[in-house]
N, C-alpha and C. Protein backbone atom coordinates (compact mmCIF):
# COMPACT_ATOMS: atom_id res chain seq x y z
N UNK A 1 50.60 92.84 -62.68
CA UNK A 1 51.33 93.62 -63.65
C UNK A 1 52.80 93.69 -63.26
N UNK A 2 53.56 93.65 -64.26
CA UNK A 2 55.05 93.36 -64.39
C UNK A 2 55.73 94.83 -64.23
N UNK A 3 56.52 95.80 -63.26
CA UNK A 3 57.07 96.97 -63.53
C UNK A 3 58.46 97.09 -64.58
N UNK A 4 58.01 97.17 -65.57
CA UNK A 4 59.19 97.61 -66.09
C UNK A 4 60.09 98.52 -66.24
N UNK A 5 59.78 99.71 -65.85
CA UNK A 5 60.70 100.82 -66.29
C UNK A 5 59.98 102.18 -65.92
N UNK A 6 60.83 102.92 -65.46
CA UNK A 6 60.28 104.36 -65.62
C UNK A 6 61.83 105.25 -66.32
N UNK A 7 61.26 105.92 -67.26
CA UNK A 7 62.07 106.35 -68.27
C UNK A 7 61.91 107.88 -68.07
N UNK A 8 62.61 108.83 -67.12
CA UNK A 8 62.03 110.25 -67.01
C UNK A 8 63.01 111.13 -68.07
N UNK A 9 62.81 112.15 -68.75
CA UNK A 9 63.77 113.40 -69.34
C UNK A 9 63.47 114.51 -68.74
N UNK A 10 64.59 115.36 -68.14
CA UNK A 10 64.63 116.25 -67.13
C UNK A 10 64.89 117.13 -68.30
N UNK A 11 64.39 118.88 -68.08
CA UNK A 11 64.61 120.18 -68.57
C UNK A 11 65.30 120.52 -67.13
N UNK A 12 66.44 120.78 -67.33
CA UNK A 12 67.65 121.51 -66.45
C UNK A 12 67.41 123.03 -66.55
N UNK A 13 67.41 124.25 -65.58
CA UNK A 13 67.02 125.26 -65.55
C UNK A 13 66.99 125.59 -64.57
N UNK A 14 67.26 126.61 -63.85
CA UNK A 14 67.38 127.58 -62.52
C UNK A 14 66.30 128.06 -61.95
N UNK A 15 65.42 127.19 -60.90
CA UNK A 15 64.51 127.51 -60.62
C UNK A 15 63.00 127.62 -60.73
N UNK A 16 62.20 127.08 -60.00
CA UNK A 16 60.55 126.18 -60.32
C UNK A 16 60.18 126.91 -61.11
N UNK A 17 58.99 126.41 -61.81
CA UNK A 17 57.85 126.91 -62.46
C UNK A 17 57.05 126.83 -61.60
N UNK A 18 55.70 127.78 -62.53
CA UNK A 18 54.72 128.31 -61.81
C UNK A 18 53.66 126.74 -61.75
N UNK A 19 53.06 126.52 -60.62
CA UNK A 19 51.81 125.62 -60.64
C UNK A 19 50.99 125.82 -61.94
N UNK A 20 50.58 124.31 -62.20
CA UNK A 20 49.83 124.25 -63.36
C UNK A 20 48.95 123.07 -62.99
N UNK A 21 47.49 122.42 -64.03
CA UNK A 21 46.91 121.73 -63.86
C UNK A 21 47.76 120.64 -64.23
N UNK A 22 47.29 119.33 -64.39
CA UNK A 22 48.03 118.54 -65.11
C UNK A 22 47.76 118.08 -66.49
N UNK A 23 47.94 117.99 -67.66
CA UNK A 23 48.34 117.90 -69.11
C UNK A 23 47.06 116.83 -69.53
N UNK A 24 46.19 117.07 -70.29
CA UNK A 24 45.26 115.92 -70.27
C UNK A 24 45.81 114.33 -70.92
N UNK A 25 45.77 113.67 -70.84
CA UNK A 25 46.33 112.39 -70.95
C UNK A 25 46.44 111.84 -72.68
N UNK A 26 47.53 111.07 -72.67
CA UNK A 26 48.00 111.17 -74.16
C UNK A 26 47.79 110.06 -74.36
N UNK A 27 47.40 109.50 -75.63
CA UNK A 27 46.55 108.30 -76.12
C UNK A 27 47.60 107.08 -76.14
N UNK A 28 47.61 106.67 -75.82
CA UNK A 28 48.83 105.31 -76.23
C UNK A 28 48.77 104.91 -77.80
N UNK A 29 50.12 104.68 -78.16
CA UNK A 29 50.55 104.45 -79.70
C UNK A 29 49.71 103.07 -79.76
N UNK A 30 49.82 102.42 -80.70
CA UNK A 30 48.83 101.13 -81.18
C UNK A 30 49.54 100.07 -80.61
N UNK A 31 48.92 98.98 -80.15
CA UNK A 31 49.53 98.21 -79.84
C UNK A 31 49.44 97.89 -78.09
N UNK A 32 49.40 99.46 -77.68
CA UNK A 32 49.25 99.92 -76.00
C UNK A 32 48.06 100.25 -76.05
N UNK A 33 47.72 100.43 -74.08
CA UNK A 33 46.40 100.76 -73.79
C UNK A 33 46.92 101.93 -72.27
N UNK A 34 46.15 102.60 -72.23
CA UNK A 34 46.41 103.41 -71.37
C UNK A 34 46.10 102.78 -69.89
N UNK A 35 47.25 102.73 -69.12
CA UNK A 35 46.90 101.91 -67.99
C UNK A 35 46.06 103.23 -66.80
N UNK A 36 45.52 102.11 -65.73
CA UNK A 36 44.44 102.34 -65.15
C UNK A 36 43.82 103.54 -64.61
N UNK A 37 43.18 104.70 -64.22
CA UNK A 37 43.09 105.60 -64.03
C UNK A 37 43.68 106.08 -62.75
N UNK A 38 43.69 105.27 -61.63
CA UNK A 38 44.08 105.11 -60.62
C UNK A 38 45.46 105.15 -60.44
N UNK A 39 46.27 104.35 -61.52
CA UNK A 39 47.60 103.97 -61.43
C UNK A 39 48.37 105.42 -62.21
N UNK A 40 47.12 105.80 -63.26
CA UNK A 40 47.80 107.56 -63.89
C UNK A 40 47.95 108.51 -62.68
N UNK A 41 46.74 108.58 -61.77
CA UNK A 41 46.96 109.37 -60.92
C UNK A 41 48.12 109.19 -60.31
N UNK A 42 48.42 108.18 -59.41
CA UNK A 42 49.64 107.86 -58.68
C UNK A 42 50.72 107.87 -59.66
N UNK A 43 51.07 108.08 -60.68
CA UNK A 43 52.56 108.43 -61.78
C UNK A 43 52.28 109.84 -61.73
N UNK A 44 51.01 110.48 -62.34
CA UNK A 44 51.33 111.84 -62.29
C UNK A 44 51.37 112.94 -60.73
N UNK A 45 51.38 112.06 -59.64
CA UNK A 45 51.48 112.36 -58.17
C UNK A 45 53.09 112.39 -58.25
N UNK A 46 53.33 111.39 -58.35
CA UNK A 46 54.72 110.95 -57.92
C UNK A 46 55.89 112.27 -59.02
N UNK A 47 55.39 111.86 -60.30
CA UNK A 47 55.77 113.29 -61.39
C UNK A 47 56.28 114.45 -60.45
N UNK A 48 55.20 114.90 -60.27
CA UNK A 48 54.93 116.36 -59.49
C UNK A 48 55.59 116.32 -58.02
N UNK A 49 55.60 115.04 -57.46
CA UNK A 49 56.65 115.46 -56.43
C UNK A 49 57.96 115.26 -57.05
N UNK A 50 58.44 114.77 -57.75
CA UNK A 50 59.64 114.30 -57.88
C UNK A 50 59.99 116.12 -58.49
N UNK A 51 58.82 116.20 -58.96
CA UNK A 51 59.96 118.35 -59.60
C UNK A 51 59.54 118.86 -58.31
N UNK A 52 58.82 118.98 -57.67
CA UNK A 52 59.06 119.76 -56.79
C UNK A 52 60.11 119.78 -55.66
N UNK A 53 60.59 118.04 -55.39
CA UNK A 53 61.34 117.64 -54.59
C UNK A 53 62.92 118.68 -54.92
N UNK A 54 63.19 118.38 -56.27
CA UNK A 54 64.35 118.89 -56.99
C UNK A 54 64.40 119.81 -57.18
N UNK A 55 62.76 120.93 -56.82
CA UNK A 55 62.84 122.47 -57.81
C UNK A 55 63.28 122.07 -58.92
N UNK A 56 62.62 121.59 -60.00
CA UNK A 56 63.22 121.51 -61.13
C UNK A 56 61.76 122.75 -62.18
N UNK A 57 61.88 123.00 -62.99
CA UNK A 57 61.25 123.72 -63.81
C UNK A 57 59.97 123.11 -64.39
N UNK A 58 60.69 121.57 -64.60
CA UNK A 58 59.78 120.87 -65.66
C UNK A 58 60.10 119.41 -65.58
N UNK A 59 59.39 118.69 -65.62
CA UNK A 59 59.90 117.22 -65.61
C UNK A 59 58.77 116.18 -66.66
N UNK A 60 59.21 115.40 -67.10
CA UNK A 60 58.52 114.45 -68.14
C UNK A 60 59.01 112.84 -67.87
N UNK A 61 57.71 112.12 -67.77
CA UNK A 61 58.07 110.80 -67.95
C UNK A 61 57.31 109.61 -68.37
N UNK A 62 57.91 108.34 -68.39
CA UNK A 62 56.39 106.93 -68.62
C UNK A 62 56.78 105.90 -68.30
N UNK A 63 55.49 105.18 -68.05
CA UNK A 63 55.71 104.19 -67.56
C UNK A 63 55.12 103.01 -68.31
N UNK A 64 56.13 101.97 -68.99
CA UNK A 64 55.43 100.76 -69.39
C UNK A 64 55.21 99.25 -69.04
N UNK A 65 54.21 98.93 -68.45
CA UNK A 65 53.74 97.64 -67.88
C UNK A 65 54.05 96.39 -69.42
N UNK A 66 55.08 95.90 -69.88
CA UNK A 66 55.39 94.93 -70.47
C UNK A 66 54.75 93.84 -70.86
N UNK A 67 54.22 93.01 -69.45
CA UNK A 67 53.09 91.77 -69.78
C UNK A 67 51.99 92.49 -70.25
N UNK A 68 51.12 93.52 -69.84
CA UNK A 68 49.94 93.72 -70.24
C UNK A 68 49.67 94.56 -71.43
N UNK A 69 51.11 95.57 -71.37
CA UNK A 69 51.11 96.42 -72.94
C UNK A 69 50.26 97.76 -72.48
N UNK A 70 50.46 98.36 -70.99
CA UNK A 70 49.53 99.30 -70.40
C UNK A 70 51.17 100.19 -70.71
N UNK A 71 50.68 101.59 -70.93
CA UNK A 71 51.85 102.45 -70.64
C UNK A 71 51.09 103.87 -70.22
N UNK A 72 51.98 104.78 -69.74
CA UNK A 72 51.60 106.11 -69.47
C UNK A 72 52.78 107.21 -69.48
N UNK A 73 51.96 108.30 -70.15
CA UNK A 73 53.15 109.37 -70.16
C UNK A 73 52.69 110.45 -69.68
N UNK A 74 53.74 111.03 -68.66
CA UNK A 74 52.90 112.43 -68.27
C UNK A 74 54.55 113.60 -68.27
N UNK A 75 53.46 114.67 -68.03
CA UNK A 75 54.34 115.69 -67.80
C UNK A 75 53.88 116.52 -66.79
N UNK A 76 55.07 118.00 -66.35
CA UNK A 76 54.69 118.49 -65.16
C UNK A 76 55.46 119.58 -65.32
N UNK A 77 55.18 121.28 -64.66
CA UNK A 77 55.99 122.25 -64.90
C UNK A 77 55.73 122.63 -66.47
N UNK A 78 57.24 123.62 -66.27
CA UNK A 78 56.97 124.08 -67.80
C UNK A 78 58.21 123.82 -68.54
N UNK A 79 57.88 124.19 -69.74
CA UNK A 79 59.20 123.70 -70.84
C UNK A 79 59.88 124.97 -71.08
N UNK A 80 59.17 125.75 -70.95
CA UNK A 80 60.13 127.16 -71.51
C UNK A 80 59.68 128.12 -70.21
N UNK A 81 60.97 128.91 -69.64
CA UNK A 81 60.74 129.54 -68.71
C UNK A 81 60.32 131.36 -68.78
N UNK A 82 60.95 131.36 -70.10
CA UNK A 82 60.74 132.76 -70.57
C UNK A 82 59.27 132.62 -70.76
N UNK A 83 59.13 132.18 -71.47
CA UNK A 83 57.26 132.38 -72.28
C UNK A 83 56.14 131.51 -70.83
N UNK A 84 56.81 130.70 -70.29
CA UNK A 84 56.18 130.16 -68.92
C UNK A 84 55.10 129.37 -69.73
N UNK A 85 55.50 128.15 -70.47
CA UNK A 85 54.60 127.65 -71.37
C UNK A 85 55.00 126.14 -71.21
N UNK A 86 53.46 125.66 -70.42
CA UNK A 86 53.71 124.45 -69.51
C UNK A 86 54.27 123.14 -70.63
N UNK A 87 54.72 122.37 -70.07
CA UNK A 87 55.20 121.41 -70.57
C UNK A 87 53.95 120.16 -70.45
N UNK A 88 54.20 119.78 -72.09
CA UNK A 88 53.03 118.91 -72.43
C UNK A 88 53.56 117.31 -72.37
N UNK A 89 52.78 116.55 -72.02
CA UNK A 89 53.58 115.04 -72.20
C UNK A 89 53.87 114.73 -74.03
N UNK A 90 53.55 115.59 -74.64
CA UNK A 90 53.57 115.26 -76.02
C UNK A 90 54.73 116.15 -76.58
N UNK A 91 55.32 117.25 -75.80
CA UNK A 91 56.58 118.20 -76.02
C UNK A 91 57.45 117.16 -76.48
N UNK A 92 58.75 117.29 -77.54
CA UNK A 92 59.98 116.52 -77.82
C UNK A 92 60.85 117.62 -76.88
N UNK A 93 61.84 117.20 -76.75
CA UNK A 93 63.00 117.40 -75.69
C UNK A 93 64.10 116.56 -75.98
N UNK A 94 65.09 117.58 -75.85
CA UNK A 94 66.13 116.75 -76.21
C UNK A 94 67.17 115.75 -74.76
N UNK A 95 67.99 114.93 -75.51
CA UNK A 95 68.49 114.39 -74.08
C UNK A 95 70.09 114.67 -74.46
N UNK A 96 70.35 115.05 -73.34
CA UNK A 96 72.19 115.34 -73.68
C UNK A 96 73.00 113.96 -73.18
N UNK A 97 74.21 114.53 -72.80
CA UNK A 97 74.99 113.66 -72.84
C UNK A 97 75.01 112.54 -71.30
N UNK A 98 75.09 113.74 -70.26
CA UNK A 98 74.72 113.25 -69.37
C UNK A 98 73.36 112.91 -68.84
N UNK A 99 72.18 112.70 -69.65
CA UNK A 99 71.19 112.09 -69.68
C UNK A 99 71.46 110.79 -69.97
N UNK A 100 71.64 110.33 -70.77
CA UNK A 100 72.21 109.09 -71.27
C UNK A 100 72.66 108.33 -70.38
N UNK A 101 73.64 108.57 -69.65
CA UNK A 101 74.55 108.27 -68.54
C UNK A 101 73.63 108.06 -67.40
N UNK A 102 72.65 108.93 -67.22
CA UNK A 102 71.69 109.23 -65.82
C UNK A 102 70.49 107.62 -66.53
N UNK A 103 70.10 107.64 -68.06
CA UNK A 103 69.41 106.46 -68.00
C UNK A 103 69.86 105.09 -68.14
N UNK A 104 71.06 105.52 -68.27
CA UNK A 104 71.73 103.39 -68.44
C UNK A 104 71.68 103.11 -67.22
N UNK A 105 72.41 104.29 -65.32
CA UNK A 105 72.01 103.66 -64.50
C UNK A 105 71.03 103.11 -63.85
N UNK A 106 69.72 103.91 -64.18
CA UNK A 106 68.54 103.98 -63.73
C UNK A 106 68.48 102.03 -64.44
N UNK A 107 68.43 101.79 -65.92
CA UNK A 107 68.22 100.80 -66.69
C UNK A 107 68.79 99.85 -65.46
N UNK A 108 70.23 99.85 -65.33
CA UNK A 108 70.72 99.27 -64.84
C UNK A 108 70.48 98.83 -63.27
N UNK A 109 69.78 99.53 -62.38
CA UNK A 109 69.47 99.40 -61.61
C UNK A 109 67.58 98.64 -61.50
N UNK A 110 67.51 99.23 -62.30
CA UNK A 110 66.03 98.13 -62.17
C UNK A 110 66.01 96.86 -62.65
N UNK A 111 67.22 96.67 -63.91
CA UNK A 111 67.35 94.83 -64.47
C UNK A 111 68.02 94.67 -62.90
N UNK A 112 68.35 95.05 -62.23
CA UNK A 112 69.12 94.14 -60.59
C UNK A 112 68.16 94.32 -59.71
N UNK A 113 66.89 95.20 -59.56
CA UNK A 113 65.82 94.53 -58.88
C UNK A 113 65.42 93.64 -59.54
N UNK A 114 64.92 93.42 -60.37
CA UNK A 114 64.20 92.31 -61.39
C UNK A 114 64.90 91.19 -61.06
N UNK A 115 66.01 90.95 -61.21
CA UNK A 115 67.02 89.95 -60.76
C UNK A 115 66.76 89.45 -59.65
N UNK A 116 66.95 90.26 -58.87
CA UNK A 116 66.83 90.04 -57.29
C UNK A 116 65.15 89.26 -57.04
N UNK A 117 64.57 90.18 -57.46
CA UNK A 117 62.54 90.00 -57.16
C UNK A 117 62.66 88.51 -57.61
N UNK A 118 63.42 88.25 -59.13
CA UNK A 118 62.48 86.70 -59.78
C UNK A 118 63.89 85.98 -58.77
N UNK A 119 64.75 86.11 -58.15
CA UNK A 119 65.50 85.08 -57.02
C UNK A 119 65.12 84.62 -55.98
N UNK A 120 64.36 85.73 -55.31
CA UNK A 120 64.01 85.72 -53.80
C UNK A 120 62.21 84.60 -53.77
N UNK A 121 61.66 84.75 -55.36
CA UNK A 121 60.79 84.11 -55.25
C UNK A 121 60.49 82.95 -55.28
């Protein structure tokens, strides 16, 4: 399987949320298949450290495998801190300005592994 991308949207906010289970798993749009059970666990591991690493409130993201058409979306924390009302991988969220900015480098930095990976081989 081919890594293409991990695409995260951060909720910015002062301080963790409360522990939660994790979000039951969201069906892939047509076309996709929900990649492996094994490989969800390890995205929604990595999820959950990455907010806890940051103290962030809430964090959302996915991942799509390209050659095979496998993707996954998860979420973690909560979306609203007042009502303490966990954040679903299916929540919309908006992305500001400096989101944008935070995903062209990310973009940009994985087409230059890719680069690099299909050179060295």
């Amino acid at each position: 399987m081919t890594f293409v991308g991990l695409f995260t949207t951060v909720l910015v906010a002062c301080g963790g949320g409360a522990e939660r289970d994790p979000p039951e798993p969201v069906e892939p749009p047509a076309g996709w298949e929900a990649v492996e059970p094994a490989d969800a666990d390890k995205y929604q591991a990595a999820l959950e450290a990455a907010r806890a690493e940051q103290d962030l409130p809430g964090l959302a993201g996915a991942v799509a495998h390209r050659d095979s058409r496998q993707l996954w979306v998860g979420a973690t924390g909560l979306s609203n801190l007042t009502t303490t009302t966990a954040w679903l991988p299916t929540d919309e969220s908006r992305i500001g300005s400096v989101t944008k900015t935070f995903t062209a480098a990310v973009i940009m930095q994985l087409s230059e592994d890719a680069e690099r990976s299909h050179i060295t081989r």
